[in-house]
N, C-alpha and C. Protein backbone atom coordinates (compact mmCIF):
# COMPACT_ATOMS: atom_id res chain seq x y z
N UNK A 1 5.01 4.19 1.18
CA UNK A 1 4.22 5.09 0.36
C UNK A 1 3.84 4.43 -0.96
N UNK A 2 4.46 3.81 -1.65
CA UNK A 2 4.17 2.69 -2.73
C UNK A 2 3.30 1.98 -2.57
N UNK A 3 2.85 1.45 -1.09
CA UNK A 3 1.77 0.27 -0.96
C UNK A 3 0.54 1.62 -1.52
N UNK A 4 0.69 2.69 -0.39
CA UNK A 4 -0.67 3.34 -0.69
C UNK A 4 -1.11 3.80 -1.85
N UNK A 5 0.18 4.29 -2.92
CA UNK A 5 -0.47 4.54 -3.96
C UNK A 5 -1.02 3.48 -5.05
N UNK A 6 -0.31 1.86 -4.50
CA UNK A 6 -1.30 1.17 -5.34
C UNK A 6 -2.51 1.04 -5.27
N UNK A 7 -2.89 0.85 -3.44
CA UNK A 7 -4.13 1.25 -3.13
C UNK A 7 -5.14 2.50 -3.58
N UNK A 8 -4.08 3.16 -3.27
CA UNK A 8 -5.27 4.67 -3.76
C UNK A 8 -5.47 4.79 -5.00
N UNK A 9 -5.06 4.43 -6.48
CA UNK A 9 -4.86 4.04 -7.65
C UNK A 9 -6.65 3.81 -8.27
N UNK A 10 -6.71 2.21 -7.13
CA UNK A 10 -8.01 1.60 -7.15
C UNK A 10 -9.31 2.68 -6.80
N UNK A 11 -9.26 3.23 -6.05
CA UNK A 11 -10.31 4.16 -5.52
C UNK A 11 -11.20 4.62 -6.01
N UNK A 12 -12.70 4.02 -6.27
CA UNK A 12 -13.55 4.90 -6.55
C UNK A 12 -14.71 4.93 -6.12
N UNK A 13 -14.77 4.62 -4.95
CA UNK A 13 -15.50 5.20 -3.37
C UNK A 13 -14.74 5.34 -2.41
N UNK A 14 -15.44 6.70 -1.60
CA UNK A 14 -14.80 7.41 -0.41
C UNK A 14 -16.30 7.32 0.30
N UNK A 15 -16.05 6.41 1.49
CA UNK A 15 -17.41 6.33 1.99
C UNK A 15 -17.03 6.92 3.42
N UNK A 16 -17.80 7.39 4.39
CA UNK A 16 -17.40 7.93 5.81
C UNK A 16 -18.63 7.83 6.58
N UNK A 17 -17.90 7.74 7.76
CA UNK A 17 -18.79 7.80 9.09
C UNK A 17 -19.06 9.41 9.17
N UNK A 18 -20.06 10.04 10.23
CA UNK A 18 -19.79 11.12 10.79
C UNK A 18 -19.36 11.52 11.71
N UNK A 19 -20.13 11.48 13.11
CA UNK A 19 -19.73 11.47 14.59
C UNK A 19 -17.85 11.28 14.62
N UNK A 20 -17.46 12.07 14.91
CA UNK A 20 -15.62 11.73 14.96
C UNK A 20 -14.98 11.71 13.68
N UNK A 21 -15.58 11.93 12.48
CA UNK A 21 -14.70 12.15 11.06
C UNK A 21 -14.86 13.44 10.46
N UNK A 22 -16.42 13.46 10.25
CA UNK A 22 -16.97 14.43 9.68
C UNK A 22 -16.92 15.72 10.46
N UNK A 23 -16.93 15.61 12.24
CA UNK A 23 -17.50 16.21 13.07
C UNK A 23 -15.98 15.63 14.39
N UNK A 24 -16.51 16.75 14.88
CA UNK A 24 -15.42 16.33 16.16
C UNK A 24 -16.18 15.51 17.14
N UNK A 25 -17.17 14.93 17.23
CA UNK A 25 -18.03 14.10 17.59
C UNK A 25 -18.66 14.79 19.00
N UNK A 26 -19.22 15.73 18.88
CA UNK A 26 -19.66 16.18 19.93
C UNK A 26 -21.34 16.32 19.69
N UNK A 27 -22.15 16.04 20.40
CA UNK A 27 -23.19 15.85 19.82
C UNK A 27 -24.10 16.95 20.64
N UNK A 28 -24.50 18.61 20.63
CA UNK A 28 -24.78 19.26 21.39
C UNK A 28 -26.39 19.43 21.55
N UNK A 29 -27.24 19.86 22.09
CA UNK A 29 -28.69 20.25 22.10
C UNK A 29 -28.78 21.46 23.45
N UNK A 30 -29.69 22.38 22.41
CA UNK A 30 -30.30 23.15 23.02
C UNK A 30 -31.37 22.90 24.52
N UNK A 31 -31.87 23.57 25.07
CA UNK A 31 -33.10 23.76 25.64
C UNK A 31 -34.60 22.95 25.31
N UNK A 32 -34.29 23.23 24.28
CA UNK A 32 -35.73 22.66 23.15
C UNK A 32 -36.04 21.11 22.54
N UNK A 33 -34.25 20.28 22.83
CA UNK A 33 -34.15 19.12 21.72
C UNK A 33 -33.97 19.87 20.47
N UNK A 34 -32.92 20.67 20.03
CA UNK A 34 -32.36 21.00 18.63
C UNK A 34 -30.75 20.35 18.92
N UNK A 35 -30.55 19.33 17.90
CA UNK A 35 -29.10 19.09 17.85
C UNK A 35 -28.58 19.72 17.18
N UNK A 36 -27.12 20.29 17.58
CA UNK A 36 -26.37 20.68 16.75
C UNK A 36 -25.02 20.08 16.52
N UNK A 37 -24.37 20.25 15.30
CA UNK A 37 -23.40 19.32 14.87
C UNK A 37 -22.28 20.24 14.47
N UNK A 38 -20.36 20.33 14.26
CA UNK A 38 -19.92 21.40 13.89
C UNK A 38 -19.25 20.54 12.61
N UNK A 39 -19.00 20.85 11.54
CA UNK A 39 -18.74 20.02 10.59
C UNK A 39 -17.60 21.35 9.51
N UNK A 40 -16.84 20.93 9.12
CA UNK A 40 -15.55 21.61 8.90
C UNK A 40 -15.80 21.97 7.20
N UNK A 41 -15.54 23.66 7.38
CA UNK A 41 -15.60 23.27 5.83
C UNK A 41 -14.67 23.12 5.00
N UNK A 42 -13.41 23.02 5.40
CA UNK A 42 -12.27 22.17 4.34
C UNK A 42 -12.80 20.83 4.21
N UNK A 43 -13.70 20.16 5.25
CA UNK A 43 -13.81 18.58 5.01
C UNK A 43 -14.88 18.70 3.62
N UNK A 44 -15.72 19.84 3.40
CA UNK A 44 -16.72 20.17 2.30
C UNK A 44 -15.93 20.09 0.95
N UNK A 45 -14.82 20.71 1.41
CA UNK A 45 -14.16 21.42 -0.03
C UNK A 45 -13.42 20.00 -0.57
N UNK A 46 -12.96 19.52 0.26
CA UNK A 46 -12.18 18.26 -0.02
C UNK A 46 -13.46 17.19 -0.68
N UNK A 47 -14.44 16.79 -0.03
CA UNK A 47 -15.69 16.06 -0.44
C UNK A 47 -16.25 16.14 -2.54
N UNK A 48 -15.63 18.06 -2.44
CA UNK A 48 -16.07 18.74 -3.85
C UNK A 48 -14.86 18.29 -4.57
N UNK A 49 -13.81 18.49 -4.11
CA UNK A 49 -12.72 17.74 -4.93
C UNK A 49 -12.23 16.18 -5.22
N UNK A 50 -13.12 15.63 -4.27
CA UNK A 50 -13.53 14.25 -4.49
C UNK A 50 -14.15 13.64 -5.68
N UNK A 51 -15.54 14.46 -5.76
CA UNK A 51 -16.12 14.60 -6.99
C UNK A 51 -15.68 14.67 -7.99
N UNK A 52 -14.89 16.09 -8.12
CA UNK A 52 -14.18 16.61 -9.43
C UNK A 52 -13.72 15.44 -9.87
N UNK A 53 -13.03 14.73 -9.01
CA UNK A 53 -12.15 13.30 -9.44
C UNK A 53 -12.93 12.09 -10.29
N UNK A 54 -14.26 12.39 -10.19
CA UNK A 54 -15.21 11.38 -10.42
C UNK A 54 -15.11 10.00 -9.55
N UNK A 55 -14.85 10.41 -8.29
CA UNK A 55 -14.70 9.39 -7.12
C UNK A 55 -16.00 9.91 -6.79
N UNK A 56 -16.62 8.57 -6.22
CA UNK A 56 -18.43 8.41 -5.40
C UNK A 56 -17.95 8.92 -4.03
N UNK A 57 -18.96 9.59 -3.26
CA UNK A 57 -18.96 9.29 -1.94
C UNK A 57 -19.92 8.72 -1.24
N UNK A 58 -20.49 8.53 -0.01
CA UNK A 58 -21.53 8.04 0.70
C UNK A 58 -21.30 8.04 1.92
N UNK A 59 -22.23 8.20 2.90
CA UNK A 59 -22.07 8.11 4.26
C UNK A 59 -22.55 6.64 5.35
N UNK A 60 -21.74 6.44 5.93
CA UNK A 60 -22.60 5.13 6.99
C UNK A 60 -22.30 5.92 8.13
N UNK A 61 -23.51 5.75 8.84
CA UNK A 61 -23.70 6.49 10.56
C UNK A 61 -24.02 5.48 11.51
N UNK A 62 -24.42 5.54 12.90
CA UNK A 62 -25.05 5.19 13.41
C UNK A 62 -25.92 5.96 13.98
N UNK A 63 -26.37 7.01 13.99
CA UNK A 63 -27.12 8.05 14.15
C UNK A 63 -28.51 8.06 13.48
N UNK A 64 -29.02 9.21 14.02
CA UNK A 64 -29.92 9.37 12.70
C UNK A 64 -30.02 11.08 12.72
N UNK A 65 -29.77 12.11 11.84
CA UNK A 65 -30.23 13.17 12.06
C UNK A 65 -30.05 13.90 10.91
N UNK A 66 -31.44 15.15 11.27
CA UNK A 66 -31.22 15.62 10.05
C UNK A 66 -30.44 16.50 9.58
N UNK A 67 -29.33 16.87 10.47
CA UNK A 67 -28.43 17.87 10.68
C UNK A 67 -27.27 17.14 9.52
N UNK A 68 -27.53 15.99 9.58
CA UNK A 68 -26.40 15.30 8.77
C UNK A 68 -26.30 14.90 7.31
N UNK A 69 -28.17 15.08 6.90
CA UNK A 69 -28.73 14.68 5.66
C UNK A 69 -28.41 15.80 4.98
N UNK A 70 -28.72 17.18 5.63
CA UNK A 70 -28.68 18.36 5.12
C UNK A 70 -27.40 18.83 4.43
N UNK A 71 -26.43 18.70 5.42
CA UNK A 71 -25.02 18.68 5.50
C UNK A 71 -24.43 18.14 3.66
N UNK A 72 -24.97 16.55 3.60
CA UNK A 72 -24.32 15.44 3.13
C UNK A 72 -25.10 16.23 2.07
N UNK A 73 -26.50 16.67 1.43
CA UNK A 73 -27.19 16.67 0.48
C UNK A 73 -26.49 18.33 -0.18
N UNK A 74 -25.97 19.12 1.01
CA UNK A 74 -25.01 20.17 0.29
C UNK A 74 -23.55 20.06 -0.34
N UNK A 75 -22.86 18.86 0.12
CA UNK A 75 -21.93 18.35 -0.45
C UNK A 75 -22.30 17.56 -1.49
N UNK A 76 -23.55 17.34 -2.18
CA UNK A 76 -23.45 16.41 -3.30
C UNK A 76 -23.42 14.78 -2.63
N UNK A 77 -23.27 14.77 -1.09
CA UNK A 77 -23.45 12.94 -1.48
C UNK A 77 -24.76 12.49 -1.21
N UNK A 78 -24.87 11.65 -2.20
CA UNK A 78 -26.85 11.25 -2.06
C UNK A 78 -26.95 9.61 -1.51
N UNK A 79 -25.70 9.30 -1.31
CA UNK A 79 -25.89 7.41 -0.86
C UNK A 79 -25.65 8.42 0.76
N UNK A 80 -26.55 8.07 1.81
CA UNK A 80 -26.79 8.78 3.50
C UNK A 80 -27.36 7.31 3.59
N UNK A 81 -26.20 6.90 4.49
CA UNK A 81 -27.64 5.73 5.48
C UNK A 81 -26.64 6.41 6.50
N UNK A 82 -28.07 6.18 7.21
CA UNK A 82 -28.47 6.64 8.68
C UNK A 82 -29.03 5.24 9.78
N UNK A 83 -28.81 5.60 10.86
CA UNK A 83 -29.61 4.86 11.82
C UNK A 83 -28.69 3.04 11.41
N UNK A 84 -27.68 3.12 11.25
CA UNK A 84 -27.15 1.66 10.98
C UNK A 84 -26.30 1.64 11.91
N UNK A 85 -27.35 0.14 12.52
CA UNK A 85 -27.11 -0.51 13.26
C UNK A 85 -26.12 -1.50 13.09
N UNK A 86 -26.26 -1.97 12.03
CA UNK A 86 -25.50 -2.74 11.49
C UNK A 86 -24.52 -2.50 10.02
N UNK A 87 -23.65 -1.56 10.83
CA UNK A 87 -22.66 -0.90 9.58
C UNK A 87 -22.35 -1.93 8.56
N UNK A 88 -21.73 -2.71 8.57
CA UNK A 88 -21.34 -4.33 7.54
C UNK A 88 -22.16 -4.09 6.51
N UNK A 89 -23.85 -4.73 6.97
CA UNK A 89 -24.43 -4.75 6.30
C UNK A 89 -25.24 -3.41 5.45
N UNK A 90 -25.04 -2.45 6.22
CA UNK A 90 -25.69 -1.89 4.99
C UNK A 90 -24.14 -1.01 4.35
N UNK A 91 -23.36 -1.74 4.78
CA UNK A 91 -21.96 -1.36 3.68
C UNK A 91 -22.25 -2.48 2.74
N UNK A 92 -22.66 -3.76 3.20
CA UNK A 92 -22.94 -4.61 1.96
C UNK A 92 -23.89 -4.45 1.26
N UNK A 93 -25.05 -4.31 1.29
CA UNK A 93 -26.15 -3.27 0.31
C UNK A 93 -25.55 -2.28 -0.21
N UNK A 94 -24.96 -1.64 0.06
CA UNK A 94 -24.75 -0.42 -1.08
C UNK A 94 -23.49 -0.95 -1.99
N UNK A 95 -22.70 -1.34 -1.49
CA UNK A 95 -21.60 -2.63 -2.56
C UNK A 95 -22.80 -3.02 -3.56
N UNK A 96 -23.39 -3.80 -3.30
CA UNK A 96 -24.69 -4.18 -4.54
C UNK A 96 -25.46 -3.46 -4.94
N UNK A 97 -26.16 -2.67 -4.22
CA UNK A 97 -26.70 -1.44 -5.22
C UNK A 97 -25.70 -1.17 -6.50
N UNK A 98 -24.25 -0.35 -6.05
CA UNK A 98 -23.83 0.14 -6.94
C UNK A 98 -22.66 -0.69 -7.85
N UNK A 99 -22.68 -2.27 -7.31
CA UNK A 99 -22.00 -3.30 -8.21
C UNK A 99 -20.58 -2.45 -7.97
N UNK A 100 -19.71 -2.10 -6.63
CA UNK A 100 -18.17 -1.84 -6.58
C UNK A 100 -18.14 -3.44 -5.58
N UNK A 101 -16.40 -3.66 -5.80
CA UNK A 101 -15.56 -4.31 -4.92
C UNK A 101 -15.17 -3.94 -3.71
N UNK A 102 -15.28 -4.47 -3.18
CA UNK A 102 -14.03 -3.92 -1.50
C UNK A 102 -12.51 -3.34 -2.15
N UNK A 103 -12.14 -3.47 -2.93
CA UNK A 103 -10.61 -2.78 -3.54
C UNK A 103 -11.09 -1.78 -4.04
N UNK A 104 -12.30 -1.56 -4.48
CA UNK A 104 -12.34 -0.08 -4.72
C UNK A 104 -12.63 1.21 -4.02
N UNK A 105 -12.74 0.85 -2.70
CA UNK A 105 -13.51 1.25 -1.35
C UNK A 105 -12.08 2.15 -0.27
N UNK A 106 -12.73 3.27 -0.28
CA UNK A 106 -12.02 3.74 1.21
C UNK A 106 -13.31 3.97 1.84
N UNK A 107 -12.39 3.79 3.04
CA UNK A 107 -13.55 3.77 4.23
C UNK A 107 -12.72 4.72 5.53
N UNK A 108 -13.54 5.98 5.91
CA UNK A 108 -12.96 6.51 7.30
C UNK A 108 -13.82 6.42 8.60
N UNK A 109 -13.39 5.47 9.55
CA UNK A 109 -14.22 5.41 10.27
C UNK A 109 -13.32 5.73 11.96
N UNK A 110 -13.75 5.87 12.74
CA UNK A 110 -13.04 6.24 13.77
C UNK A 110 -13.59 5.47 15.48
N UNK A 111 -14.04 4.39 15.63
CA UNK A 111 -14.74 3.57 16.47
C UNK A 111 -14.96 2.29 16.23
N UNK A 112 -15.28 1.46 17.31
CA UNK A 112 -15.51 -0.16 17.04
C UNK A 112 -16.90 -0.26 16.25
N UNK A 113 -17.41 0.64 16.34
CA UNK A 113 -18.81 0.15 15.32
C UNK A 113 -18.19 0.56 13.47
N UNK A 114 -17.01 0.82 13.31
CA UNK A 114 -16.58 0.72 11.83
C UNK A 114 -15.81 -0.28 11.69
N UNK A 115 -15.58 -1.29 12.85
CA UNK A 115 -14.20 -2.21 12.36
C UNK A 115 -14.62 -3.20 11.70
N UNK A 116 -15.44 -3.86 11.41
CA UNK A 116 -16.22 -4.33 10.28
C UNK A 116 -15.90 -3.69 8.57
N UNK A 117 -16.24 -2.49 8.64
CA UNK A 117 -16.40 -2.19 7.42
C UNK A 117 -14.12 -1.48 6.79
N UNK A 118 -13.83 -1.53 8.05
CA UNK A 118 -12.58 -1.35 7.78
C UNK A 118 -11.63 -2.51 7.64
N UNK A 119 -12.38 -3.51 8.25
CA UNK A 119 -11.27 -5.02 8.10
C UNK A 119 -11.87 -5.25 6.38
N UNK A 120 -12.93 -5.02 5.88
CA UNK A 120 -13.07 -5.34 4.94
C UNK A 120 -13.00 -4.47 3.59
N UNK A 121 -12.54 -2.95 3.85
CA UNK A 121 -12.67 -2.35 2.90
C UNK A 121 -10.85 -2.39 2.09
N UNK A 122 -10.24 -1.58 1.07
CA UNK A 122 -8.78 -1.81 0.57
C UNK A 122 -8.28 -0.74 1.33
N UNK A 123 -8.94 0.56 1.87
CA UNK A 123 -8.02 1.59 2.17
C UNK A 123 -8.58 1.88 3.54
N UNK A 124 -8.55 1.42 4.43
CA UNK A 124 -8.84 1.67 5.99
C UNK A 124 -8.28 3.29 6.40
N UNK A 125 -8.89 3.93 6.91
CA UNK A 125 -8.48 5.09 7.59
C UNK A 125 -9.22 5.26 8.62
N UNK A 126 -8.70 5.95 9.51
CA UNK A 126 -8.86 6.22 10.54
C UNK A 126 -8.60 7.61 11.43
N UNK A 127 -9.10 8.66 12.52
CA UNK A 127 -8.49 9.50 12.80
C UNK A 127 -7.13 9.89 14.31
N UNK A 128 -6.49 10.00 14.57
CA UNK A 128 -5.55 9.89 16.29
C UNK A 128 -6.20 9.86 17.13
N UNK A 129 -7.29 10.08 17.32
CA UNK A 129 -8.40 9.80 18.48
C UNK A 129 -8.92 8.25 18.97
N UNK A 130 -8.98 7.79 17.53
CA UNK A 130 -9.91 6.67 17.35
C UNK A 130 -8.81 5.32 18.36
N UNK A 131 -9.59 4.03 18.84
CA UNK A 131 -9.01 3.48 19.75
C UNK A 131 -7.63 2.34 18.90
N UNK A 132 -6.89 2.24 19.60
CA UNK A 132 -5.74 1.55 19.38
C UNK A 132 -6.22 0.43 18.68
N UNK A 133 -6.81 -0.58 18.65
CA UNK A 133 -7.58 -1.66 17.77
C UNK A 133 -8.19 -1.05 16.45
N UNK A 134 -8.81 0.40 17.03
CA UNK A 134 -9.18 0.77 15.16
C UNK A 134 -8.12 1.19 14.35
N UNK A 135 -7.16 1.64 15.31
CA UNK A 135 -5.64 1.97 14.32
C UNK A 135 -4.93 0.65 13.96
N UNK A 136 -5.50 -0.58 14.40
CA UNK A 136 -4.11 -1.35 13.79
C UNK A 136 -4.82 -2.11 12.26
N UNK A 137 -6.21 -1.53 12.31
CA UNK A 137 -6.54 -1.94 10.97
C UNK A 137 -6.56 -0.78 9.80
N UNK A 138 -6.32 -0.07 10.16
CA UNK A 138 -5.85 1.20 9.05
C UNK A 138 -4.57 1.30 8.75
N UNK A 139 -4.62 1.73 7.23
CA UNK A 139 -3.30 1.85 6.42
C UNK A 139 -2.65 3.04 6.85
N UNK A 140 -3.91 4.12 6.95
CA UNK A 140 -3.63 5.06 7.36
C UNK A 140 -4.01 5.91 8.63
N UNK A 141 -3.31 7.17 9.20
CA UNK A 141 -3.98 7.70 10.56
C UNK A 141 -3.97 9.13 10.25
N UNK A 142 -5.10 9.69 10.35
CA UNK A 142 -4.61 11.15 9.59
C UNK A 142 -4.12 11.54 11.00
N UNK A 143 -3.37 13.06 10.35
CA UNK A 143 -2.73 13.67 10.98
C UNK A 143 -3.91 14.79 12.11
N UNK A 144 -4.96 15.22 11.11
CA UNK A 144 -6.20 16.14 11.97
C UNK A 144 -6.68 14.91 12.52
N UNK A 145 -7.56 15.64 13.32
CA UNK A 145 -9.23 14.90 14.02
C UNK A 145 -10.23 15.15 13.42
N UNK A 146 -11.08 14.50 13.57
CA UNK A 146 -12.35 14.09 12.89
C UNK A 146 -12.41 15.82 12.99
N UNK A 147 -13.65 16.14 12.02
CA UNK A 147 -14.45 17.55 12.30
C UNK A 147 -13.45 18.76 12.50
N UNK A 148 -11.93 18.46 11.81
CA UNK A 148 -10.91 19.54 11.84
C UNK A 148 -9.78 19.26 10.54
N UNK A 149 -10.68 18.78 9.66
CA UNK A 149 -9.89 18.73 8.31
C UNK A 149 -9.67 17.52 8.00
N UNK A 150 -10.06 16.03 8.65
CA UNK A 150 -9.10 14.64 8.70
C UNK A 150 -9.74 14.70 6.97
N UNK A 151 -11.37 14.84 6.94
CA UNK A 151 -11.64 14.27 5.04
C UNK A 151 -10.97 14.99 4.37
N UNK A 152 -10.90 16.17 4.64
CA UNK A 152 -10.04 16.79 3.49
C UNK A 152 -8.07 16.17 3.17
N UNK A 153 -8.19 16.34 4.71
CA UNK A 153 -6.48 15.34 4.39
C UNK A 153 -6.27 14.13 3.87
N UNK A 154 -7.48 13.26 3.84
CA UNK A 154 -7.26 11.96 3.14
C UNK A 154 -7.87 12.14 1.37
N UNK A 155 -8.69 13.22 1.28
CA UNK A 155 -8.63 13.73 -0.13
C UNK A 155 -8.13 13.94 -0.94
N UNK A 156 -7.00 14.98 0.04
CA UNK A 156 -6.16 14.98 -0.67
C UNK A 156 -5.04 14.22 -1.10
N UNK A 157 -4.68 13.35 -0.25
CA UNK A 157 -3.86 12.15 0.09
C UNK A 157 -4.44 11.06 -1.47
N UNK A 158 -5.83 10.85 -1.43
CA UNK A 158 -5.48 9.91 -2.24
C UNK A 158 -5.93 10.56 -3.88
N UNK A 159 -5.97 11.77 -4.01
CA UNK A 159 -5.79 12.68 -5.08
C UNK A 159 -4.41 12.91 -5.53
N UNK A 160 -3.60 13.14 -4.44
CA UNK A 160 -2.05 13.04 -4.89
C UNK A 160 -1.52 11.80 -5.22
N UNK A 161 -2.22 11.11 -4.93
CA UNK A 161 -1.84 9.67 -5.06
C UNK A 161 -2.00 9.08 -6.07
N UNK A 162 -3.56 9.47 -6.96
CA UNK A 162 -3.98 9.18 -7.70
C UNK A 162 -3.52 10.08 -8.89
N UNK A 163 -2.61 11.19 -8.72
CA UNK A 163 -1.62 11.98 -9.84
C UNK A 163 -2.89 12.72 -10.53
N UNK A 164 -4.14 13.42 -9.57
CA UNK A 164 -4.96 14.19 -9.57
C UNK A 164 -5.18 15.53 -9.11
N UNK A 165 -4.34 15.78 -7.97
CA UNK A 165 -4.65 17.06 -7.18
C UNK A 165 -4.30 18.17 -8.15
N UNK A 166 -3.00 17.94 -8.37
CA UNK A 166 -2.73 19.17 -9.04
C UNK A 166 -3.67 19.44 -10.33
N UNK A 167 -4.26 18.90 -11.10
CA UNK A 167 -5.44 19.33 -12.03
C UNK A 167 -6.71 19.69 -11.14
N UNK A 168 -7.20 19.51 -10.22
CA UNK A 168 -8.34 19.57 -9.74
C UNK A 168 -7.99 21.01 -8.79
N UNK A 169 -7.02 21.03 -8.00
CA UNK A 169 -6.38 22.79 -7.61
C UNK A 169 -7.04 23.67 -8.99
N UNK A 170 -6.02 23.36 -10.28
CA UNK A 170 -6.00 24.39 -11.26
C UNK A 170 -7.66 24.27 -11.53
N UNK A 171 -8.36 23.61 -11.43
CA UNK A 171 -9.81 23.75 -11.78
C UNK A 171 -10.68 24.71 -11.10
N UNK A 172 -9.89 25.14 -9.47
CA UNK A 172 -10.56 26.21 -8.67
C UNK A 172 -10.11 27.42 -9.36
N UNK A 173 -8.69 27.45 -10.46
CA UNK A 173 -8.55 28.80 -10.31
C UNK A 173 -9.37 29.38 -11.83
């Protein structure tokens, strides 16, 4: 528990996948071509208490939809790439856009198209679903599944960590 709170200390991006973090990765459509997505709202509330912290967030997908922009643009995060193909790199563009380090970086990703951005980020997470190779590069494994509280549990995780939660609680009341 010492390693993580030196890690979590550093933190000031919380960047995430969707499909399997955000979402239980189920990707549904109507009759018509309407996707629908189920997205948790403790993972919202946790995202808002992220903020409070003055921790960034941002999303990397491989997707593209607008179910997810909408989502992300009601939680306040405005860094959305979509349609990446190449997670790495546009994890390395936004590193330069916003001039952070890889030590300042959590990253939750839950599949081989994040192990890139998890071998290289300081706080790897991951959810119990995700495959045995993506768990051996995470520090951590939450206890939920994607799209059933996992952001909010690592929120809070590195809010307690960071000797934050308890001010940011008293700020709801």
């Amino acid at each position: 528990m010492k390693i993580l709170k030196l890690k979590a200390r550093q933190i000031k991006w919380f960047i995430m996948d969707v499909d399997g973090v955000l979402t239980d990765g189920k990707i549904i459509y109507d009759n018509h071509g309407n996707e629908f997505k189920n997205f948790c709202v403790k993972d919202g509330l946790g995202i808002n208490m992220i903020h409070r912290a003055g921790i960034k967030t941002a999303i990397i997908t491989g997707r593209n939809s607008e179910i997810v922009k909408r989502r992300a643009l009601e939680l306040g995060i405005t860094e959305i790439i979509q349609n990446a193909n190449n997670k790495l790199k546009m994890y390395e563009n936004l590193k330069k856009k916003h001039r952070f380090k890889d030590d300042e970086v959590l990253y939750i990703g839950d599949d081989y198209n994040d192990l890139s951005i998890l071998k290289k980020v300081h706080f790897p997470v991951t959810v119990p679903s995700a495959p045995e190779i993506v768990k051996k590069e995470c520090i951590y494994i939450t206890k939920e599944e994607g799209g059933n509280g996992a952001v909010r549990e690592v929120a809070e995780l590195i809010l307690n960590l960071q000797d934050k939660l308890e001010k940011i609680i008293k700020g709801y009341c």
